[in-house]
N, C-alpha and C. Protein backbone atom coordinates (compact mmCIF):
# COMPACT_ATOMS: atom_id res chain seq x y z
N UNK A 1 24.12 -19.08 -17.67
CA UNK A 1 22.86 -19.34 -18.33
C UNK A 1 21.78 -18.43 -17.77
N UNK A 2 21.12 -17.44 -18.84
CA UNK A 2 20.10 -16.63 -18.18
C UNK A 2 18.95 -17.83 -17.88
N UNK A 3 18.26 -17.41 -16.81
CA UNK A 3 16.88 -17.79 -16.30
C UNK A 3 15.92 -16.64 -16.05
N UNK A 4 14.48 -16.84 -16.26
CA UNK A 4 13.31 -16.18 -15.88
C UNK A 4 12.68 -16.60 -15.39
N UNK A 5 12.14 -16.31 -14.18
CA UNK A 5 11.11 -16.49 -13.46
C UNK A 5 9.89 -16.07 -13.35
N UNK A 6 8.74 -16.23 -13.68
CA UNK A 6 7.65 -15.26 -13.71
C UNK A 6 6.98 -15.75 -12.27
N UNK A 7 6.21 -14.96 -11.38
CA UNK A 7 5.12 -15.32 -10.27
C UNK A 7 4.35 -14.38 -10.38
N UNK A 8 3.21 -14.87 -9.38
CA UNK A 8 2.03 -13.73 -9.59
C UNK A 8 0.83 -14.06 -10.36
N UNK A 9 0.85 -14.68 -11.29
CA UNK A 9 -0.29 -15.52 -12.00
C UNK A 9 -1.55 -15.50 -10.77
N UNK A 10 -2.72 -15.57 -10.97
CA UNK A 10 -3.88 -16.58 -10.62
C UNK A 10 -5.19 -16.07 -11.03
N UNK A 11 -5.89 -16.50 -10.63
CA UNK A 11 -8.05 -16.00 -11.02
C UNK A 11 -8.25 -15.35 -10.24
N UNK A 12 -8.34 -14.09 -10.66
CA UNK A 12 -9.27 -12.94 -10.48
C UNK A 12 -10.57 -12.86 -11.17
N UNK A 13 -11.44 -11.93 -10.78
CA UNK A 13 -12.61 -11.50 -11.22
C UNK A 13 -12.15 -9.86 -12.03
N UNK A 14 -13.09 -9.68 -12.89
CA UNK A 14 -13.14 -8.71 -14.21
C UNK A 14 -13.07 -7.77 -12.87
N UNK A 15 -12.21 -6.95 -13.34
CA UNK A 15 -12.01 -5.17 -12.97
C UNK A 15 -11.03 -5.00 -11.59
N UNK A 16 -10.48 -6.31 -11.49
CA UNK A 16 -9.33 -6.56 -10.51
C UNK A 16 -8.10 -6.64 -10.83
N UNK A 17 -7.50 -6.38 -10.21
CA UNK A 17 -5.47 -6.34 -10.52
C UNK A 17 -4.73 -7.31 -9.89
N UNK A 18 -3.58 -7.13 -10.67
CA UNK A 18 -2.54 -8.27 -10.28
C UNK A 18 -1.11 -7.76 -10.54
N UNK A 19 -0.35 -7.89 -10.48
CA UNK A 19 1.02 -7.99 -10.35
C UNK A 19 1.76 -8.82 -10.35
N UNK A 20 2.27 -8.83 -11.81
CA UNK A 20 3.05 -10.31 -12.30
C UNK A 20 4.69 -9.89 -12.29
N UNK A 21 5.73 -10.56 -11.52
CA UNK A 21 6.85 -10.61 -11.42
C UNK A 21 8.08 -11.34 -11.88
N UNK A 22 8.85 -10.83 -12.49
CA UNK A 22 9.84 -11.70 -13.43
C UNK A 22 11.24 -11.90 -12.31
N UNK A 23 11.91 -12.43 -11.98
CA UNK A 23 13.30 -12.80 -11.68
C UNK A 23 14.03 -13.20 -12.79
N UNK A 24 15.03 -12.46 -12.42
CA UNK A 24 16.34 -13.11 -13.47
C UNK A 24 17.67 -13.02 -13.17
N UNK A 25 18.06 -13.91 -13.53
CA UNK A 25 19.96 -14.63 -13.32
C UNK A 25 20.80 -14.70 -14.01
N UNK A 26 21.84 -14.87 -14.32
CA UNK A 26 22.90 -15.14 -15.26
C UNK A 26 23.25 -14.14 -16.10
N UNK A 27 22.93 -13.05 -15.65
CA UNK A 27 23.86 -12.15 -16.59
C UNK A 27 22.98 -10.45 -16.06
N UNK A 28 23.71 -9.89 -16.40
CA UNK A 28 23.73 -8.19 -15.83
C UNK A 28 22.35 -7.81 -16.35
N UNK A 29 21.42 -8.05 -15.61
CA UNK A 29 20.15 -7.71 -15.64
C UNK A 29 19.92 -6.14 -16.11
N UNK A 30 20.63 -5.21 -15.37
CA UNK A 30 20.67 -4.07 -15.97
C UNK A 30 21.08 -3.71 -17.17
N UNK A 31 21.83 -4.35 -17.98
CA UNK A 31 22.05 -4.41 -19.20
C UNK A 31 21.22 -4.46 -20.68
N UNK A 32 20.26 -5.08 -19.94
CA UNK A 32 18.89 -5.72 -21.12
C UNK A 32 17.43 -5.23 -20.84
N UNK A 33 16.98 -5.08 -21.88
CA UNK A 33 15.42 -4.31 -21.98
C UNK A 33 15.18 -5.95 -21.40
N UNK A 34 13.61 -5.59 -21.20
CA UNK A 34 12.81 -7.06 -20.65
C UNK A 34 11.60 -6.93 -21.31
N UNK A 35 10.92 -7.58 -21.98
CA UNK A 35 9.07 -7.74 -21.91
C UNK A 35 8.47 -8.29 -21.46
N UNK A 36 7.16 -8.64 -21.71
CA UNK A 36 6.00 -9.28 -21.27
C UNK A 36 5.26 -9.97 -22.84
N UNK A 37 5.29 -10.88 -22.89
CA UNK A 37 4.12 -11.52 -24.01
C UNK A 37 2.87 -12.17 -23.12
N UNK A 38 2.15 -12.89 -23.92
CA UNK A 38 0.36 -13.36 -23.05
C UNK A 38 0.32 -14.75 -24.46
N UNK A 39 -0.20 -15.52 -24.20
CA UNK A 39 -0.46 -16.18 -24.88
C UNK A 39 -2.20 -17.46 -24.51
N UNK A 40 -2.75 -16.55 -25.24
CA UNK A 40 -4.02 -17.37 -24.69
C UNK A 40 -4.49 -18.60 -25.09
N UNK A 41 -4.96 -19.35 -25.12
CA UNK A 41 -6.04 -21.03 -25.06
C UNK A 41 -6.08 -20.75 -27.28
N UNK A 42 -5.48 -21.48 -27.76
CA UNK A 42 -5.60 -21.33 -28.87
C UNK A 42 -5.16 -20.25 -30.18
N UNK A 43 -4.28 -19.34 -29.20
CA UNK A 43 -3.99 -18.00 -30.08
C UNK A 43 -2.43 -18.46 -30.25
N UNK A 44 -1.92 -17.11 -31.22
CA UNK A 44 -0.10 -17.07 -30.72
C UNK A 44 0.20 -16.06 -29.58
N UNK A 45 1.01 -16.81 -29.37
CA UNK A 45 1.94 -16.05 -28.41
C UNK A 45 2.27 -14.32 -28.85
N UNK A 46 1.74 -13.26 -27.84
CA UNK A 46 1.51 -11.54 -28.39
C UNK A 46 2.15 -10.91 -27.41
N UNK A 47 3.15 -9.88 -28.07
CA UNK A 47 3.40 -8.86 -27.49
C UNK A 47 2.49 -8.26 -26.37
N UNK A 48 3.05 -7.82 -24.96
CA UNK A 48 2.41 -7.05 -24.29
C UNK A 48 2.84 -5.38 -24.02
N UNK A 49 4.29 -6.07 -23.24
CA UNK A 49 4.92 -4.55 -22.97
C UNK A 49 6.40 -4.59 -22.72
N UNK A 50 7.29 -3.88 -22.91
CA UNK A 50 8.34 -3.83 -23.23
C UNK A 50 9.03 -2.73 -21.93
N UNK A 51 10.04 -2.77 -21.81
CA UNK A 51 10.85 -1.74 -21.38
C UNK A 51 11.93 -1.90 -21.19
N UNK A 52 13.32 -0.62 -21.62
CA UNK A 52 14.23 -0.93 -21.87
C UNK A 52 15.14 -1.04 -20.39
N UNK A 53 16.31 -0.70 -20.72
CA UNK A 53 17.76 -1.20 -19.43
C UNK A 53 17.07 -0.19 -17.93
N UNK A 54 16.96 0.86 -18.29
CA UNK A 54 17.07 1.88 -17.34
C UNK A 54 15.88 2.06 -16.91
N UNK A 55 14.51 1.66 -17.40
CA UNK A 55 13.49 2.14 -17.29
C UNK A 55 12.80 2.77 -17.90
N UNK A 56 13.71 4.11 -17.90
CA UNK A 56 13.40 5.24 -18.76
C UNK A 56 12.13 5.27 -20.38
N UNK A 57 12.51 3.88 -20.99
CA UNK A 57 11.24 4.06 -21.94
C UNK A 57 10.18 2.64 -21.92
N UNK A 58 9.09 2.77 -22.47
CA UNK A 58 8.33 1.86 -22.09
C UNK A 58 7.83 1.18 -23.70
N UNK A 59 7.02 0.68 -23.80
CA UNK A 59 6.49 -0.08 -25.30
C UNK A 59 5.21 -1.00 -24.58
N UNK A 60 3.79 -0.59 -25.33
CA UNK A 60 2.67 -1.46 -25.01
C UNK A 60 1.92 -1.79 -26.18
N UNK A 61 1.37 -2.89 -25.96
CA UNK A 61 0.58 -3.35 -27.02
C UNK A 61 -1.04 -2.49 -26.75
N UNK A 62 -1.70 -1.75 -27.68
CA UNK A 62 -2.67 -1.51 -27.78
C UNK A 62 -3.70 -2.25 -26.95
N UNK A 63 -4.24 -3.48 -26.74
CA UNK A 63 -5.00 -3.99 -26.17
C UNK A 63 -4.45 -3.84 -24.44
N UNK A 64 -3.74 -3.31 -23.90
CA UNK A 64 -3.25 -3.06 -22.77
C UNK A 64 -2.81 -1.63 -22.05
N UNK A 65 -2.77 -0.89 -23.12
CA UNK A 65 -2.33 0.49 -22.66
C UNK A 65 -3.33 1.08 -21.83
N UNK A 66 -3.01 1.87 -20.98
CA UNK A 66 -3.41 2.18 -19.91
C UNK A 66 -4.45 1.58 -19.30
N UNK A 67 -3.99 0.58 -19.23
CA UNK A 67 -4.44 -0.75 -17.71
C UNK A 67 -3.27 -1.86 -17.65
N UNK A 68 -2.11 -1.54 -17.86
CA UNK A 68 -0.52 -2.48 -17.94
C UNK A 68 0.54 -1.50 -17.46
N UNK A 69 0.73 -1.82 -16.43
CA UNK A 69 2.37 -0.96 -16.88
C UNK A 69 3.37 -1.59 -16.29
N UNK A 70 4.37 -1.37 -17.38
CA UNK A 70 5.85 -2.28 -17.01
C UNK A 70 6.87 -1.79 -16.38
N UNK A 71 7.46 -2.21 -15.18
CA UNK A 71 8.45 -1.04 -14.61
C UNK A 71 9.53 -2.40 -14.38
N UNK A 72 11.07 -2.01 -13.33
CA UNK A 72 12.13 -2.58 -13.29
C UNK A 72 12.55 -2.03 -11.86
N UNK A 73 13.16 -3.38 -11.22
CA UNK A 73 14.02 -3.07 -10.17
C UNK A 73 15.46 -3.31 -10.62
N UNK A 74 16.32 -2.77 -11.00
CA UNK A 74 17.61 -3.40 -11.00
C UNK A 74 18.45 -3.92 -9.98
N UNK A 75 18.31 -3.44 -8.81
CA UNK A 75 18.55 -3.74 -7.66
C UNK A 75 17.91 -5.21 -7.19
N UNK A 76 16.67 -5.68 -7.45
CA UNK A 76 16.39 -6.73 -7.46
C UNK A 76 16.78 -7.91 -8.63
N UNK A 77 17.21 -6.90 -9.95
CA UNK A 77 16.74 -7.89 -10.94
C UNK A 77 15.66 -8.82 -11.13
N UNK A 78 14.42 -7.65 -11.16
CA UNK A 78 12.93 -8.27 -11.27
C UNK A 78 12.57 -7.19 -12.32
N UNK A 79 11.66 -7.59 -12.84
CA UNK A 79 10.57 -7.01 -13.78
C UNK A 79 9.38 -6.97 -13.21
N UNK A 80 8.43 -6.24 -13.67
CA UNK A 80 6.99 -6.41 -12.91
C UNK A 80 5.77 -5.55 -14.33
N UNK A 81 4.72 -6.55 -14.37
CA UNK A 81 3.52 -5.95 -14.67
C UNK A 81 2.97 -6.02 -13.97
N UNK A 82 2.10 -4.77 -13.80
CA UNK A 82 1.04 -4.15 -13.03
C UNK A 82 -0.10 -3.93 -13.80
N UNK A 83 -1.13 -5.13 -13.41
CA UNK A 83 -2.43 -5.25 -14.98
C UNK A 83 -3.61 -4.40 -13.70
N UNK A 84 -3.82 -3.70 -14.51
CA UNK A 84 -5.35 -3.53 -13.32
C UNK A 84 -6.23 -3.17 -14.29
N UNK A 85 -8.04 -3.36 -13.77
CA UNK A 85 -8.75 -2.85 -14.44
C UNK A 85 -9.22 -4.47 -15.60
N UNK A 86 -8.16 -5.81 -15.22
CA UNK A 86 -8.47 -6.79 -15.97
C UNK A 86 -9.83 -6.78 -16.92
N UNK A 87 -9.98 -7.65 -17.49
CA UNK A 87 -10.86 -8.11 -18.53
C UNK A 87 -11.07 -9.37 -18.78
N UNK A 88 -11.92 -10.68 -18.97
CA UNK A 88 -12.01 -11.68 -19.54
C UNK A 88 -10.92 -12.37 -20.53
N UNK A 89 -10.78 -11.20 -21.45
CA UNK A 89 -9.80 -11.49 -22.87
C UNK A 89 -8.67 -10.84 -22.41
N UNK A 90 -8.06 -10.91 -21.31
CA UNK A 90 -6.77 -10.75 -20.70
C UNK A 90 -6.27 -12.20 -19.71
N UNK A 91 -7.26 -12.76 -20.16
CA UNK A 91 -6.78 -14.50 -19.90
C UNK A 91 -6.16 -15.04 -20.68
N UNK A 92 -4.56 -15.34 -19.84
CA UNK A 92 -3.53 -15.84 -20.96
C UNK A 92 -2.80 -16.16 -19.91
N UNK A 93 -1.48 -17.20 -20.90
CA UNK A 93 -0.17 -17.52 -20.14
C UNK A 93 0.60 -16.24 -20.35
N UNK A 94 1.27 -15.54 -19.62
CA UNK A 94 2.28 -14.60 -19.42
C UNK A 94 3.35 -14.79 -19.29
N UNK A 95 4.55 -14.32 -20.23
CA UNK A 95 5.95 -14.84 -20.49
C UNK A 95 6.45 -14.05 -20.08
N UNK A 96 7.57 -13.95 -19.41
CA UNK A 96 8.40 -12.98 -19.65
C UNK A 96 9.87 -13.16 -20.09
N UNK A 97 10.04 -12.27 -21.29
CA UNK A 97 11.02 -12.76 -21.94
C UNK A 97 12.14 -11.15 -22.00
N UNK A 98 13.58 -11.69 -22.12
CA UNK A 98 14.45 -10.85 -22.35
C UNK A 98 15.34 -10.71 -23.75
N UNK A 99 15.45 -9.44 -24.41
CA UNK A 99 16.47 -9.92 -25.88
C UNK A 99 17.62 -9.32 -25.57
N UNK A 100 18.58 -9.71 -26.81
CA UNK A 100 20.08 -9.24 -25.89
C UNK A 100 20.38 -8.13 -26.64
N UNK A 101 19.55 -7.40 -25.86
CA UNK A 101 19.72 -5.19 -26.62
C UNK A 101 19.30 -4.69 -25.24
N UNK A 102 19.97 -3.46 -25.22
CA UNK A 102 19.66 -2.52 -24.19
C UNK A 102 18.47 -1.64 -24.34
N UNK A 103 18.34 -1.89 -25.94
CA UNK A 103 16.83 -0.46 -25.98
C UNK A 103 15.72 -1.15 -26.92
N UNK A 104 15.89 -2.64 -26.89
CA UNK A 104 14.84 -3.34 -28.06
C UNK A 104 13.82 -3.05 -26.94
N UNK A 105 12.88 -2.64 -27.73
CA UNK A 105 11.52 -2.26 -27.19
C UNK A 105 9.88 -2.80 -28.07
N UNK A 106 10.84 -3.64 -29.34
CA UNK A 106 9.99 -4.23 -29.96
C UNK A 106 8.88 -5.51 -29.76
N UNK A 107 7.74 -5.36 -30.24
CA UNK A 107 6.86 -7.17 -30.51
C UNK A 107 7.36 -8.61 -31.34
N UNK A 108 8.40 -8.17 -32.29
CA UNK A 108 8.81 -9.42 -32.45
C UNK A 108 9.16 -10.46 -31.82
N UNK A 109 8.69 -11.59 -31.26
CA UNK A 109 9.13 -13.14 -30.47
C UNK A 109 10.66 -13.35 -30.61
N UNK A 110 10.82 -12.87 -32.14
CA UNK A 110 12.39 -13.96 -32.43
C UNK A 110 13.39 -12.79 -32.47
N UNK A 111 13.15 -11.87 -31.70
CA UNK A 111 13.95 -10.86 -31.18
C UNK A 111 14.42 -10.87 -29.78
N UNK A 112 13.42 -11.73 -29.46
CA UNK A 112 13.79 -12.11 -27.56
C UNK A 112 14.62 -13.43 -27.23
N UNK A 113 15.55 -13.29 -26.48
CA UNK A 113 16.56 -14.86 -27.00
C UNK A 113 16.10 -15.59 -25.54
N UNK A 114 15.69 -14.96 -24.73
CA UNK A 114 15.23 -16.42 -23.09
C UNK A 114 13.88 -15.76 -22.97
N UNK A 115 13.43 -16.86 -22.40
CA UNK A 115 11.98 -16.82 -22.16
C UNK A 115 11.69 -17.48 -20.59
N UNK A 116 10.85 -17.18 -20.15
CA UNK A 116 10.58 -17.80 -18.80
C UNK A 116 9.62 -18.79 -18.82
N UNK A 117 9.13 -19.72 -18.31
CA UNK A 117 8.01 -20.76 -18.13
C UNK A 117 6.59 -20.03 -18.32
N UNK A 118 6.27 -19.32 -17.90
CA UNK A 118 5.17 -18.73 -17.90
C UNK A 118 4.37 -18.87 -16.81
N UNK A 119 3.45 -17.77 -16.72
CA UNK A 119 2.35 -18.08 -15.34
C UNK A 119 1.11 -17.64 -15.56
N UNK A 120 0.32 -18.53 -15.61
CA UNK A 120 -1.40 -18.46 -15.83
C UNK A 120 -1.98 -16.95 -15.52
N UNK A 121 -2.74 -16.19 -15.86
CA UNK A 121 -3.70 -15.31 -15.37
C UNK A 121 -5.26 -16.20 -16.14
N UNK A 122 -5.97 -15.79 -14.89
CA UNK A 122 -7.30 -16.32 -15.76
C UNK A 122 -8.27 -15.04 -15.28
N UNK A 123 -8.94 -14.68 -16.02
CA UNK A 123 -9.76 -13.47 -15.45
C UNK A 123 -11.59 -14.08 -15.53
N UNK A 124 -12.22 -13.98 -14.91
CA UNK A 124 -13.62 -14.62 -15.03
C UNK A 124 -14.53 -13.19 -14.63
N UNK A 125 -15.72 -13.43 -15.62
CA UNK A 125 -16.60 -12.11 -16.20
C UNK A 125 -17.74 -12.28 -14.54
């Protein structure tokens, strides 16, 4: 049974960084692209950033590009966003979810088959 773990969540102040971390189990981590979704106080659940098996390619949602970036340990079997430069409207729950493709690099939700619990970011102006 895959599992995700996300840590790293908490309140920061506007123009500060964080580093949100995924763990995962049950199956060949290196095998599978990973993303990031956000889901804020009343919205749907949105694409953030994507990246596939190896690293090698990346996928961001517009409201994040260059102040997000998504990288991979395979050796750990962790994922990691690296948000810096936050914002107010970068207050959300943060998912991190995996689909079962090596190069899906897409925003569709119902393309990702596990999802992790999620972990708060709150950013205050």
């Amino acid at each position: 049974q895959v599992q995700l773990v996300e840590s790293g969540g908490g309140l920061v102040q506007a123009g500060d960084s964080l580093r949100l971390s995924c763990a995962a189990s049950g199956r060949t981590f290196s095998n599978y692209a990973m993303g990031w979704f956000r889901q804020a106080p009343g919205k749907e659940r949105e694409f953030a950033a994507a990246i596939n098996w190896s690293g090698g390619s990346t996928n961001y949602a517009d409201s994040v590009k260059g102040r997000f970036t998504i990288s991979r340990d395979n050796a750990k079997n962790t994922v990691y966003l690296q948000m810096n430069n936050l914002k107010p409207e970068d207050t959300a729950v943060y998912y991190c979810a995996a689909p079962d493709s090596r190069f899906y690099l897409g925003t569709r939700r119902n393309q990702y088959t596990y999802w992790g619990q999620g972990t708060q970011v709150t950013v205050s102006s």
